[in-house]
N, C-alpha and C. Protein backbone atom coordinates (compact mmCIF):
# COMPACT_ATOMS: atom_id res chain seq x y z
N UNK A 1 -22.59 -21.47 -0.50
CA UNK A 1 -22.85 -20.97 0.83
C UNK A 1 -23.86 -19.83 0.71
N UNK A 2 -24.51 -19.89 2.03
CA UNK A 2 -25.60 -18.63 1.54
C UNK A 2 -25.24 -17.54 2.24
N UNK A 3 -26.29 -16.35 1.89
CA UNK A 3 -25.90 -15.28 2.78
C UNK A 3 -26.44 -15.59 4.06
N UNK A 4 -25.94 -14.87 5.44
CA UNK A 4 -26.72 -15.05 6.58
C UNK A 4 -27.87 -13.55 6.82
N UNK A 5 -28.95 -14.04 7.40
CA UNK A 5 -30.14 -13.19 7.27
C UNK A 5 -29.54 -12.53 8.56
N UNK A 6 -30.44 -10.65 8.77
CA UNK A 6 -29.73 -9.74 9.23
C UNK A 6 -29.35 -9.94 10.84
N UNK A 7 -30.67 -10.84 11.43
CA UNK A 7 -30.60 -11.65 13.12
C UNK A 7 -29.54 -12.26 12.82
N UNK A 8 -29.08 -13.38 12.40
CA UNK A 8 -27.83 -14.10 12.04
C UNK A 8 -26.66 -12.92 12.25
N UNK A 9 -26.52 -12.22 11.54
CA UNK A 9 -25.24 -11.43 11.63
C UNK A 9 -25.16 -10.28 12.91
N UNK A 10 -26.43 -9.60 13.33
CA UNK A 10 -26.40 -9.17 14.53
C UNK A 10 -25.98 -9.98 15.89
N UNK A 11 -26.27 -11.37 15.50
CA UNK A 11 -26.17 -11.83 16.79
C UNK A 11 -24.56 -12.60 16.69
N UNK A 12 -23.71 -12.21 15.86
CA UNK A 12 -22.57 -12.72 15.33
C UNK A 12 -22.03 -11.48 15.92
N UNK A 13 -22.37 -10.71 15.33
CA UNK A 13 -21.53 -9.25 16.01
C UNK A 13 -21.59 -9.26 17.51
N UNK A 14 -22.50 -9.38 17.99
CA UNK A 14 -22.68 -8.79 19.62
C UNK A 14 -21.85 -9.99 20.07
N UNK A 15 -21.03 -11.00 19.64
CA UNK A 15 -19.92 -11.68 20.38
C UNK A 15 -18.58 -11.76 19.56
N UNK A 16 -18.55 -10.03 18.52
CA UNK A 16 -17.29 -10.13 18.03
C UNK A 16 -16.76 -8.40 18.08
N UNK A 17 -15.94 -7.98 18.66
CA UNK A 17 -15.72 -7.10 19.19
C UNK A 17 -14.72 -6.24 18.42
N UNK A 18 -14.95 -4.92 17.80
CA UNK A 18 -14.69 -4.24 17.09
C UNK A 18 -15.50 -4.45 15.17
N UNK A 19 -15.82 -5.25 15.30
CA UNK A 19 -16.80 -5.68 13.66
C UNK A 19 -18.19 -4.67 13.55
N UNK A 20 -18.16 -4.50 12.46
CA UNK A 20 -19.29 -3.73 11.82
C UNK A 20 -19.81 -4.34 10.38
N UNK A 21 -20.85 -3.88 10.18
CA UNK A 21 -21.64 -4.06 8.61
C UNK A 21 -21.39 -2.56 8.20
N UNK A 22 -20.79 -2.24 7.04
CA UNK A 22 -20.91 -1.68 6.38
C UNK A 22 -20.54 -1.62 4.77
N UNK A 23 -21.44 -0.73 4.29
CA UNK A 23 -21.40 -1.13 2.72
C UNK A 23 -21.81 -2.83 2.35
N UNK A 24 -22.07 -3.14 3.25
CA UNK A 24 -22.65 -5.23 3.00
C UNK A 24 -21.22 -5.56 3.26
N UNK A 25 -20.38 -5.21 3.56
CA UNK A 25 -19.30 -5.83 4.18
C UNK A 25 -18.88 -6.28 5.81
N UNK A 26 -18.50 -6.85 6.04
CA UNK A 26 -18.26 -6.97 7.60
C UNK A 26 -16.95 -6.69 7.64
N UNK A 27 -16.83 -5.14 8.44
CA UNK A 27 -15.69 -4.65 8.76
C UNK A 27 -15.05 -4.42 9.65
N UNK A 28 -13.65 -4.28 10.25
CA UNK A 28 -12.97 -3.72 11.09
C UNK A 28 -11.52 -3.25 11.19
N UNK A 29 -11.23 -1.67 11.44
CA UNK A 29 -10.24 -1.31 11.45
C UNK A 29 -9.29 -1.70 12.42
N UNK A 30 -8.30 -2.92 12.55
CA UNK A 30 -6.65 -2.29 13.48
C UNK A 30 -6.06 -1.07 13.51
N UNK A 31 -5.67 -0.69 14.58
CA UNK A 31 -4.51 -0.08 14.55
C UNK A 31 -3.26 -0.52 15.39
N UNK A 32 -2.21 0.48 14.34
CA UNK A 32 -0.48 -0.21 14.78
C UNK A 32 -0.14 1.03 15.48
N UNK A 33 1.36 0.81 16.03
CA UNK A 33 1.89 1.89 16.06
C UNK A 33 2.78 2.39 14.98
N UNK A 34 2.67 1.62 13.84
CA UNK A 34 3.45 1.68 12.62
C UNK A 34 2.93 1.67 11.51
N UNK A 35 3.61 2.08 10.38
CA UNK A 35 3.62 1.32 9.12
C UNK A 35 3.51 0.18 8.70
N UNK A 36 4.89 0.14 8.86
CA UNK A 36 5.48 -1.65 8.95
C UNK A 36 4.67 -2.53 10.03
N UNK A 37 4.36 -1.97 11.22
CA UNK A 37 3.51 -3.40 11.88
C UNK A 37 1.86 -3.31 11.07
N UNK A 38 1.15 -2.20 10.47
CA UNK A 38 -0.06 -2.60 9.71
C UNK A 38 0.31 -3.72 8.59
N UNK A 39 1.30 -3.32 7.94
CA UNK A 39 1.32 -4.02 6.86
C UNK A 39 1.92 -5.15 7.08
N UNK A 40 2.67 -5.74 7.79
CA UNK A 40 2.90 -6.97 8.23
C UNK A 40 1.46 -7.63 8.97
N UNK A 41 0.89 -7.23 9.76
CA UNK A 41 -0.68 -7.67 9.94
C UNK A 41 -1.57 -7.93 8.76
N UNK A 42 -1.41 -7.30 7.92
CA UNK A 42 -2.10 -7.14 6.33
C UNK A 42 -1.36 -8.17 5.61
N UNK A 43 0.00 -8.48 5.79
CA UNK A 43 0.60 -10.10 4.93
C UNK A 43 -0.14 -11.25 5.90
N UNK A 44 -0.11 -11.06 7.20
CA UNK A 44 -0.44 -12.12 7.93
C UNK A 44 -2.36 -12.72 7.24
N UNK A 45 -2.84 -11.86 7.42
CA UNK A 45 -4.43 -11.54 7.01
C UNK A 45 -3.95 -12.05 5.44
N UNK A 46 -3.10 -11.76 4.02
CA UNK A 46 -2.78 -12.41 3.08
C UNK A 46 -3.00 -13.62 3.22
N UNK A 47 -2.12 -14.63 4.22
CA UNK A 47 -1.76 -15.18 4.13
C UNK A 47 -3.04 -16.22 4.37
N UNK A 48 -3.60 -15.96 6.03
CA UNK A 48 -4.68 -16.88 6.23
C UNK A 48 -5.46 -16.81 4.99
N UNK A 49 -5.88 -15.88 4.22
CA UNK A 49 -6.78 -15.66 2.70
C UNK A 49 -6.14 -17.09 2.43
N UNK A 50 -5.01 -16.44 1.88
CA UNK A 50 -4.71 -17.71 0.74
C UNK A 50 -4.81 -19.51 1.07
N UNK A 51 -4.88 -19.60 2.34
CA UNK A 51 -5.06 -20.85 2.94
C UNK A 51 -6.54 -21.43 2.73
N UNK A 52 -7.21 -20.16 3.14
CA UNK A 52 -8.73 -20.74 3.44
C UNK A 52 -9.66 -20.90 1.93
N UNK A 53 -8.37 -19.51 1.08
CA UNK A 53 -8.81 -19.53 -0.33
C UNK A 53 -10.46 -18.38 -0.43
N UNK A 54 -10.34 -17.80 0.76
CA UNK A 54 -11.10 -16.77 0.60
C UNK A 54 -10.76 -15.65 0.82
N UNK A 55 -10.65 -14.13 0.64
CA UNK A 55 -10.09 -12.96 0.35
C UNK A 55 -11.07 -11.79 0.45
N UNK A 56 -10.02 -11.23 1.30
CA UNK A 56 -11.08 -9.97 2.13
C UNK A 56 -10.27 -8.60 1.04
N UNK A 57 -11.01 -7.52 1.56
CA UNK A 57 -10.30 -6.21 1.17
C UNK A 57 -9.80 -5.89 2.18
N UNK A 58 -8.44 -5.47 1.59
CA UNK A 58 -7.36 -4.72 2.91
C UNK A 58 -7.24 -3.48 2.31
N UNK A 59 -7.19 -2.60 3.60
CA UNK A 59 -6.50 -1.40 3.12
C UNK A 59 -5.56 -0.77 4.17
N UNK A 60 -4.48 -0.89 3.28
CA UNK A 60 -3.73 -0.25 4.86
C UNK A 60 -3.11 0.92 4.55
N UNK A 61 -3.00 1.94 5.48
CA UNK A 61 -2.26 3.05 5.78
C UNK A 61 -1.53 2.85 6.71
N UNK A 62 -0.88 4.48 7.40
CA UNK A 62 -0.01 4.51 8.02
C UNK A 62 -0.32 4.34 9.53
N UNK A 63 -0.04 3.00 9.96
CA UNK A 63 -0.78 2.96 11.48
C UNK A 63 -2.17 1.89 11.39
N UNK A 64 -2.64 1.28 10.28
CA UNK A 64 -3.93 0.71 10.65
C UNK A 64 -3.94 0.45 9.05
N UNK A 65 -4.60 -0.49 9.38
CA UNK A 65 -5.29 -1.57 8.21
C UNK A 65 -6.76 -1.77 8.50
N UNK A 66 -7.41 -2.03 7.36
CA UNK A 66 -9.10 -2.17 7.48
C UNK A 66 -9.27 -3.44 6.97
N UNK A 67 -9.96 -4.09 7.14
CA UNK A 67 -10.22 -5.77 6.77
C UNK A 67 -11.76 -5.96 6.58
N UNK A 68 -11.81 -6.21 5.56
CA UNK A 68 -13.65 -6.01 5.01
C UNK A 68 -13.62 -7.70 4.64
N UNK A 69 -14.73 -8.45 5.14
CA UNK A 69 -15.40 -9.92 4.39
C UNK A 69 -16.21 -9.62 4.02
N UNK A 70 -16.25 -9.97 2.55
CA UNK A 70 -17.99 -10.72 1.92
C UNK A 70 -18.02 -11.82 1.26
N UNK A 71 -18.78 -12.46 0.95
CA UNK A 71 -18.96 -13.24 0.10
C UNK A 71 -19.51 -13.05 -1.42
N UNK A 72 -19.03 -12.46 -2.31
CA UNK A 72 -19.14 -12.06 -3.54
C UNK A 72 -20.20 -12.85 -4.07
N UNK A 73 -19.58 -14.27 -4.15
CA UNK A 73 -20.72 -15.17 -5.05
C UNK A 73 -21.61 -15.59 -4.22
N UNK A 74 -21.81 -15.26 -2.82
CA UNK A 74 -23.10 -15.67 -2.00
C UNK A 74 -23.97 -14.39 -2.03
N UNK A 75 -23.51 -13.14 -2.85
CA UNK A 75 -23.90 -11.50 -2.54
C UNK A 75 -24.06 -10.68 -1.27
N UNK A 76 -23.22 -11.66 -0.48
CA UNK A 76 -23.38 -11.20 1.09
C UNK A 76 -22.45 -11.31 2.02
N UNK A 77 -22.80 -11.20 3.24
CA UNK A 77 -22.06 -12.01 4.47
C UNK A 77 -22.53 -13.48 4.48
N UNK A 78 -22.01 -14.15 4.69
CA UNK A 78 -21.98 -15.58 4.93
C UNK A 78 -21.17 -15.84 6.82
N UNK A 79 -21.58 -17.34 6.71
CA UNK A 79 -20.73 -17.95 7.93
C UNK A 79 -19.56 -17.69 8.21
N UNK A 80 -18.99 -18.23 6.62
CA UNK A 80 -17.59 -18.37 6.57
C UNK A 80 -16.91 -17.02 6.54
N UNK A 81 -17.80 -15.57 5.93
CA UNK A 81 -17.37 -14.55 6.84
C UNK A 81 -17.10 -14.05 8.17
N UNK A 82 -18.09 -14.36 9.12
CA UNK A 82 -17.49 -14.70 10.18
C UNK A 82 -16.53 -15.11 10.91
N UNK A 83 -16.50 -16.68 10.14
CA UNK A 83 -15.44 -17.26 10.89
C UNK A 83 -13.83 -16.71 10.70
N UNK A 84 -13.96 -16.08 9.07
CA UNK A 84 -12.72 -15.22 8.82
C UNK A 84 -12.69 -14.12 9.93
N UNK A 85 -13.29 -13.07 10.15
CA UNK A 85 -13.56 -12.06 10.69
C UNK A 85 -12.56 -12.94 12.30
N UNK A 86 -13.18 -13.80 12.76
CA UNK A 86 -12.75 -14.48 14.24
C UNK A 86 -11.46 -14.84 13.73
N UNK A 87 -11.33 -15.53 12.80
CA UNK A 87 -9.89 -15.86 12.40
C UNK A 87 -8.53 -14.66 12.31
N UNK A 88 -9.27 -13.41 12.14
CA UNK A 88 -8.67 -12.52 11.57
C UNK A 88 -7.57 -12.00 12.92
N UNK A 89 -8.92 -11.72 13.78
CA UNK A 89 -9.22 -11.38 15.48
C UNK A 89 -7.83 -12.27 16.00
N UNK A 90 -7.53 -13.11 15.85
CA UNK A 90 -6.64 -14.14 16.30
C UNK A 90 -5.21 -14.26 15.87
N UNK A 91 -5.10 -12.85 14.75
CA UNK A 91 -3.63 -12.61 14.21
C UNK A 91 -3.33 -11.84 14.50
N UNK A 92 -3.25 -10.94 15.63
CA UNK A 92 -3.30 -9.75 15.72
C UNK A 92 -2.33 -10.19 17.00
């Protein structure tokens, strides 16, 4: 899969709401009113990973989890980042 060029991912963002580029990652923070509900959002986000067999960085604290896509072996954002990112959007 390749990376998507920077129009590609701008115009991915402006119809995905709370997502950012940063660090070459496509990011976005939740927040909970908890602990326990970040990190249960953060197994859920596990879980779709392990299905699709692709794997984001989580980081969660107290109240909020961060969810970063890249594509490592594409050195970028890709599609299929995206579509995680929308997928992600949809567990919440």
């Amino acid at each position: 899969m390749s990376m998507l060029e920077q129009q590609q991912i701008d115009q991915a963002l402006a119809t995905m709401q709370g997502w950012a580029v940063r660090d070459g990652m496509l990011r976005r923070r939740f927040t909970f009113p908890d602990f326990a509900q970040a990190l249960a959002f953060a197994n859920r986000v596990g879980e779709l990973a392990e299905r699709e067999d692709h794997h984001p960085d989580l980081l969660v604290g107290w109240g909020a989890c961060e969810v970063a896509w890249v594509n490592h072996s594409a050195g970028g954002i890709t599609q299929r980042d995206v579509e995680m990112a929308r997928a992600t959007d949809d567990l919440v």
